[in-house]
Structure formats: C-alpha cells, structure tokens
PDB file of N, CA and C in Angstrom:
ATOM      1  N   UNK A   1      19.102   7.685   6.022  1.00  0.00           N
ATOM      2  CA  UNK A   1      18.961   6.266   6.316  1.00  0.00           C
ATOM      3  C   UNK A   1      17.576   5.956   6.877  1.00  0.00           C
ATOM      4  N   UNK A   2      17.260   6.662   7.501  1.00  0.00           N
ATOM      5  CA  UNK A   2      15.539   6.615   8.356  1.00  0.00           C
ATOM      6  C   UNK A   2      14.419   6.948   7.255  1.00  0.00           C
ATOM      7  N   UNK A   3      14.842   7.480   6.007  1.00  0.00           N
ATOM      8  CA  UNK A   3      13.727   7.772   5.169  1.00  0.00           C
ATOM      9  C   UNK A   3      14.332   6.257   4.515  1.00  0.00           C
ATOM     10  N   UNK A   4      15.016   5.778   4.015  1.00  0.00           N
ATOM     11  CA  UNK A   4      15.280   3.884   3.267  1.00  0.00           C
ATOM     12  C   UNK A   4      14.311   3.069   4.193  1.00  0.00           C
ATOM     13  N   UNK A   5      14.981   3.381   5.637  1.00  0.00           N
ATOM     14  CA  UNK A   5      13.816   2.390   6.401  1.00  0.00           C
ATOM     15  C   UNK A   5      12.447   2.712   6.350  1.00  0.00           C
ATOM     16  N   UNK A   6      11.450   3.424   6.019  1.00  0.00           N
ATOM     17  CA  UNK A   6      10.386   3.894   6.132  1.00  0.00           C
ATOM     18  C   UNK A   6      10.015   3.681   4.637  1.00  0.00           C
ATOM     19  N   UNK A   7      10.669   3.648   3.886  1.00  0.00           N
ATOM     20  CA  UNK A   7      10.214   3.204   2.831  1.00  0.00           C
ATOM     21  C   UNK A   7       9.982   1.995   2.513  1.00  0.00           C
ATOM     22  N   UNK A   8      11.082   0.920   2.836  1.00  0.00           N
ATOM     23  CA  UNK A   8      11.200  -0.688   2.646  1.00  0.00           C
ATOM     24  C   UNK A   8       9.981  -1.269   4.022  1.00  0.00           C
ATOM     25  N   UNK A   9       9.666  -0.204   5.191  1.00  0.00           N
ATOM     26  CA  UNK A   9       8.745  -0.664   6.330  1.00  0.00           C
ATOM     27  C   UNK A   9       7.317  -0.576   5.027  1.00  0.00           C
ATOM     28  N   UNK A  10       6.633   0.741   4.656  1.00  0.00           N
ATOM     29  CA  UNK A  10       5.842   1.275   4.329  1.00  0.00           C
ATOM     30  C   UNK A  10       5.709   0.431   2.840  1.00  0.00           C
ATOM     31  N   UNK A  11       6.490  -0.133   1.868  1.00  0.00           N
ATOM     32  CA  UNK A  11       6.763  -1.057   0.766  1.00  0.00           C
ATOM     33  C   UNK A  11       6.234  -2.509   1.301  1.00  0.00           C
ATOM     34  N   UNK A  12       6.882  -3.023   2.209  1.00  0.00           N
ATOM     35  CA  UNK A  12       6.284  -4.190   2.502  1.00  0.00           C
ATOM     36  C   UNK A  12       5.046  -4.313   3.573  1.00  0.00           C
ATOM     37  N   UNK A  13       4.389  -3.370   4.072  1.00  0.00           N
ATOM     38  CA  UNK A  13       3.175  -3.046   4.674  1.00  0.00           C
ATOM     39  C   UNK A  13       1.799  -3.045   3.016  1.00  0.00           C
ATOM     40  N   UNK A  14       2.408  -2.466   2.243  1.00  0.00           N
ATOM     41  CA  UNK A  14       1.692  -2.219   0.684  1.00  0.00           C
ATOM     42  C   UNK A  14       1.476  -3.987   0.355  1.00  0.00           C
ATOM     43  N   UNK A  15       2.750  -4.284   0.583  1.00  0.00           N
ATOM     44  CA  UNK A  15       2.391  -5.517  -0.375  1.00  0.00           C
ATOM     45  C   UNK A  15       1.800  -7.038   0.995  1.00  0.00           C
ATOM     46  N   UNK A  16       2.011  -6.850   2.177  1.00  0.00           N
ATOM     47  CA  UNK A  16       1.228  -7.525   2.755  1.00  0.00           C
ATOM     48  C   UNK A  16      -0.347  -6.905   2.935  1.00  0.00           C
ATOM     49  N   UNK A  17      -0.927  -5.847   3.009  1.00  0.00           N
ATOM     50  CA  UNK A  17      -2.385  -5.692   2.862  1.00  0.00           C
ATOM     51  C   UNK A  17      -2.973  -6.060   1.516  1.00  0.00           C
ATOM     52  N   UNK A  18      -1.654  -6.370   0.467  1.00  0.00           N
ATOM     53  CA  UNK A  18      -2.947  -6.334  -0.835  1.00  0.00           C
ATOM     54  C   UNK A  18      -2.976  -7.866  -0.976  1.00  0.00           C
ATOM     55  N   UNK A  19      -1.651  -8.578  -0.007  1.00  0.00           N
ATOM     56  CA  UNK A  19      -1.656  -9.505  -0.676  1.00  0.00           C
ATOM     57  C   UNK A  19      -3.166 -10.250   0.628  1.00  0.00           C
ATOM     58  N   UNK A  20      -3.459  -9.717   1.574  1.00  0.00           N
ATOM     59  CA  UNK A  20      -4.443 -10.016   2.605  1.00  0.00           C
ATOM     60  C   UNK A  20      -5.782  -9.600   1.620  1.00  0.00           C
ATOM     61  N   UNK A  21      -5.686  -8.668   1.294  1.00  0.00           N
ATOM     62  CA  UNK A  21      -6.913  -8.543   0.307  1.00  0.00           C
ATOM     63  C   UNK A  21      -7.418  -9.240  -0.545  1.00  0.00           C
ATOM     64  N   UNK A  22      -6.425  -9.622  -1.417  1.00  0.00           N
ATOM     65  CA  UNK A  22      -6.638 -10.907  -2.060  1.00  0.00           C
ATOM     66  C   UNK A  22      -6.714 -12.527  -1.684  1.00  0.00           C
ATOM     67  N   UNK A  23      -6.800 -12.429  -0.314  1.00  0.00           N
ATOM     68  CA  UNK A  23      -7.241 -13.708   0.325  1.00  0.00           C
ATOM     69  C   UNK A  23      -8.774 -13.350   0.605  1.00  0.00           C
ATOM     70  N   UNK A  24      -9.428 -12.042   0.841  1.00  0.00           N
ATOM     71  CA  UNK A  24     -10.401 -12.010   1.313  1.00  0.00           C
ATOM     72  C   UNK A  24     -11.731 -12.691   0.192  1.00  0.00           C
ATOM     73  N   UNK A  25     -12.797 -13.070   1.206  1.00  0.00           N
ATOM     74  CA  UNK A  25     -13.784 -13.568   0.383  1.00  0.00           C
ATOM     75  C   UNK A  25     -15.025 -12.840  -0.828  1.00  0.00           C
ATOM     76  N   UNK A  26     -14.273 -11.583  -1.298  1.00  0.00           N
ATOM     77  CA  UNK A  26     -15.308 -10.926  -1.936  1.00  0.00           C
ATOM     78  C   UNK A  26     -15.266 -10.857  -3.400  1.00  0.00           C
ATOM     79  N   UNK A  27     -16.319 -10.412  -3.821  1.00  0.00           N
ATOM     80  CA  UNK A  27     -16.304 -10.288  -5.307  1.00  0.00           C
ATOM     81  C   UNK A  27     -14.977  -9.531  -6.171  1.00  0.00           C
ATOM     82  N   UNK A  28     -14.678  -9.395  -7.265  1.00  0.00           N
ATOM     83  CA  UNK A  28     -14.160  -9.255  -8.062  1.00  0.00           C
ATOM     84  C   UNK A  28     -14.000  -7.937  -7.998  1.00  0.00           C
ATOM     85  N   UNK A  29     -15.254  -6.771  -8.595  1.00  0.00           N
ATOM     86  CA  UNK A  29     -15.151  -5.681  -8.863  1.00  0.00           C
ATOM     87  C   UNK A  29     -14.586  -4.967  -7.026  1.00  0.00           C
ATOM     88  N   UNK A  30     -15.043  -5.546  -6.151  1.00  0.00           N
ATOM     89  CA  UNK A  30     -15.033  -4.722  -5.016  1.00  0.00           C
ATOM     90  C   UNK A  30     -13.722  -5.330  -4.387  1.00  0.00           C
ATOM     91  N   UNK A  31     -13.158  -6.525  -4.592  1.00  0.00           N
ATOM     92  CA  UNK A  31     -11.673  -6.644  -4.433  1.00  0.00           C
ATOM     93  C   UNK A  31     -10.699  -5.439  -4.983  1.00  0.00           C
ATOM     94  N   UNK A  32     -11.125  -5.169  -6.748  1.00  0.00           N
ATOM     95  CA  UNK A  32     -10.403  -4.482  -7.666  1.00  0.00           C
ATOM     96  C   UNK A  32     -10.060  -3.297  -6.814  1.00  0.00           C
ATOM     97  N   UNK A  33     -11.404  -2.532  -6.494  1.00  0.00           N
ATOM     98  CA  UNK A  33     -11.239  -1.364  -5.856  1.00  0.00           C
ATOM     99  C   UNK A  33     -10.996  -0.944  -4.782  1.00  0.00           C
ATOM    100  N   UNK A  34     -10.923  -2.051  -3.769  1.00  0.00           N
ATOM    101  CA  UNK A  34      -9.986  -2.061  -2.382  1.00  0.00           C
ATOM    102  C   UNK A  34      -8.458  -1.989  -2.621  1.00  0.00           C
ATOM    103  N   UNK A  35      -7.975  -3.261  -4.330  1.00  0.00           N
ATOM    104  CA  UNK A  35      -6.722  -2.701  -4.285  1.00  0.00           C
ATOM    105  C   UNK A  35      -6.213  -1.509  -4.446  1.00  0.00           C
ATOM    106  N   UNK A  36      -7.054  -1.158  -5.492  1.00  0.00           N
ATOM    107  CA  UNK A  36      -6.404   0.775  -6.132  1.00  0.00           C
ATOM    108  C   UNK A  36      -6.914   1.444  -4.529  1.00  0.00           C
ATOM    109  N   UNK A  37      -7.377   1.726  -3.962  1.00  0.00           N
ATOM    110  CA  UNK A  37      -7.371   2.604  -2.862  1.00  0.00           C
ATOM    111  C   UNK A  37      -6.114   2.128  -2.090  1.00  0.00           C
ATOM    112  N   UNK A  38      -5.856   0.708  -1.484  1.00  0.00           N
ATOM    113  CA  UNK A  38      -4.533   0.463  -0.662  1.00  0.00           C
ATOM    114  C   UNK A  38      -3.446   0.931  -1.766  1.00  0.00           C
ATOM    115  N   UNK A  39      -3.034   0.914  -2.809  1.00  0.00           N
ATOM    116  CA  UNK A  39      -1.847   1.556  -3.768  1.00  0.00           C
ATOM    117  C   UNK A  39      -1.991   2.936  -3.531  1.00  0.00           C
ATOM    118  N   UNK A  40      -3.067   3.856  -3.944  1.00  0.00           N
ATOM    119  CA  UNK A  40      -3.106   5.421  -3.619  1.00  0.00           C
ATOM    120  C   UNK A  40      -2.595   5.354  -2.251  1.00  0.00           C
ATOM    121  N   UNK A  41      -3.271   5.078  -1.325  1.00  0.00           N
ATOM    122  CA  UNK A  41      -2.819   5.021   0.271  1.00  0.00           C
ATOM    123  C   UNK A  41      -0.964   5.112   0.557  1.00  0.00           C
ATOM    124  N   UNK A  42      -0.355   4.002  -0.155  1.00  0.00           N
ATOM    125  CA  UNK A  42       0.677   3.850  -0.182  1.00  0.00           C
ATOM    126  C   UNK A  42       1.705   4.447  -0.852  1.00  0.00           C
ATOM    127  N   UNK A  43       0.996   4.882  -1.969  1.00  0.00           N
ATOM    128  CA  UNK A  43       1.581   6.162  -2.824  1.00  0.00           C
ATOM    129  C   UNK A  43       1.871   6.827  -1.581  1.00  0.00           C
ATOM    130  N   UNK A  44       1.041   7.671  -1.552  1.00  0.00           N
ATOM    131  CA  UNK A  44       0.771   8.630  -1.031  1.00  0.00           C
ATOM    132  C   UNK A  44       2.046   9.076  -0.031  1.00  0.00           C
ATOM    133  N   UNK A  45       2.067   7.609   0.682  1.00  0.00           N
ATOM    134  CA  UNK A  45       2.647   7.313   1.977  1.00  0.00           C
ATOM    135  C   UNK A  45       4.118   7.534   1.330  1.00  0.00           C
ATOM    136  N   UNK A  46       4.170   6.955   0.629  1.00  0.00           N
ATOM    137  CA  UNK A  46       6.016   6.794   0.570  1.00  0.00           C
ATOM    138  C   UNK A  46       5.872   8.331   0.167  1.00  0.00           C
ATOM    139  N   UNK A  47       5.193   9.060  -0.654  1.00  0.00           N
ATOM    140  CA  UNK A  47       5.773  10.036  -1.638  1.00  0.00           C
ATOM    141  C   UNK A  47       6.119  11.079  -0.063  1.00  0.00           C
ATOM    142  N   UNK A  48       5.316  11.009   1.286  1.00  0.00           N
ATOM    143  CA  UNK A  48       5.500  11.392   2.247  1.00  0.00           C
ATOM    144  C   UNK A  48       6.720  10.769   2.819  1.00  0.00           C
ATOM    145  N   UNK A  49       7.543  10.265   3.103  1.00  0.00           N
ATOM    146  CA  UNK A  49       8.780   9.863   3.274  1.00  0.00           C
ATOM    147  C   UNK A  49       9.964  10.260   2.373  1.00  0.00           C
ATOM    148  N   UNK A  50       9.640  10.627   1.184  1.00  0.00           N
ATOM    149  CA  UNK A  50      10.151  10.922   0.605  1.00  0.00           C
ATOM    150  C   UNK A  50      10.178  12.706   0.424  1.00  0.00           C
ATOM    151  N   UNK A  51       9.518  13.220   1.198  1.00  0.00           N
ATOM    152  CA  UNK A  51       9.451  14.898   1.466  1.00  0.00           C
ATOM    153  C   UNK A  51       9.206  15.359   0.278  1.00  0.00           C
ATOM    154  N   UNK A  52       7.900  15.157  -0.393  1.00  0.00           N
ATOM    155  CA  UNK A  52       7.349  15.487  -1.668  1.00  0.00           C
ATOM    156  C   UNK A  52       6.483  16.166  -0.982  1.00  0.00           C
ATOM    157  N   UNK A  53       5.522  15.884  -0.014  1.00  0.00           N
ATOM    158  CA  UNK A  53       4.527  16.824   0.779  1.00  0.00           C
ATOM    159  C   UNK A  53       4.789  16.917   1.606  1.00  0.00           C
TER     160      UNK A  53
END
C-alpha cells in the first residue's frame, strides 16, 4: 500500500513540475529539454518505488 502511495505522490509531483515548466518564460528548444530530463527524473523515481533498483 505505501509503494501505491508513493507512486500516485511521485505521479502527480511529475505532472505538476512539467505542468510549472510549461508556464515558464523560455524558449522552445530549452523548455523541450527541461521536460525530457523532469520525465527521466521521474522515471527513474517511480521505477525506484517500484523495487526495480
């Protein structure tokens, strides 16, 4: 049950930074690549909750 919560915490932490990212005032290409780094980040994260590493 503590790995569901850490996932749905760590899921909606993903989708409020990207959706903050995409308020921010910057160009295009360097938005793009702030998102793919916050998704790897978050990968990452759940696949760690999920006792993959």
């Amino acid at each position: 049950m503590n790995a569901l919560i850490g996932v749905l915490i760590t899921f909606v932490v993903i989708i409020l930074v990207l959706y903050l990212v995409n308020m921010l005032p910057i160009e295009g290409r360097a938005k793009q690549i702030v998102r793919v780094i916050v998704i790897i980040i978050g990968i990452i994260s759940l696949l760690k909750y999920l006792a993959v590493f």
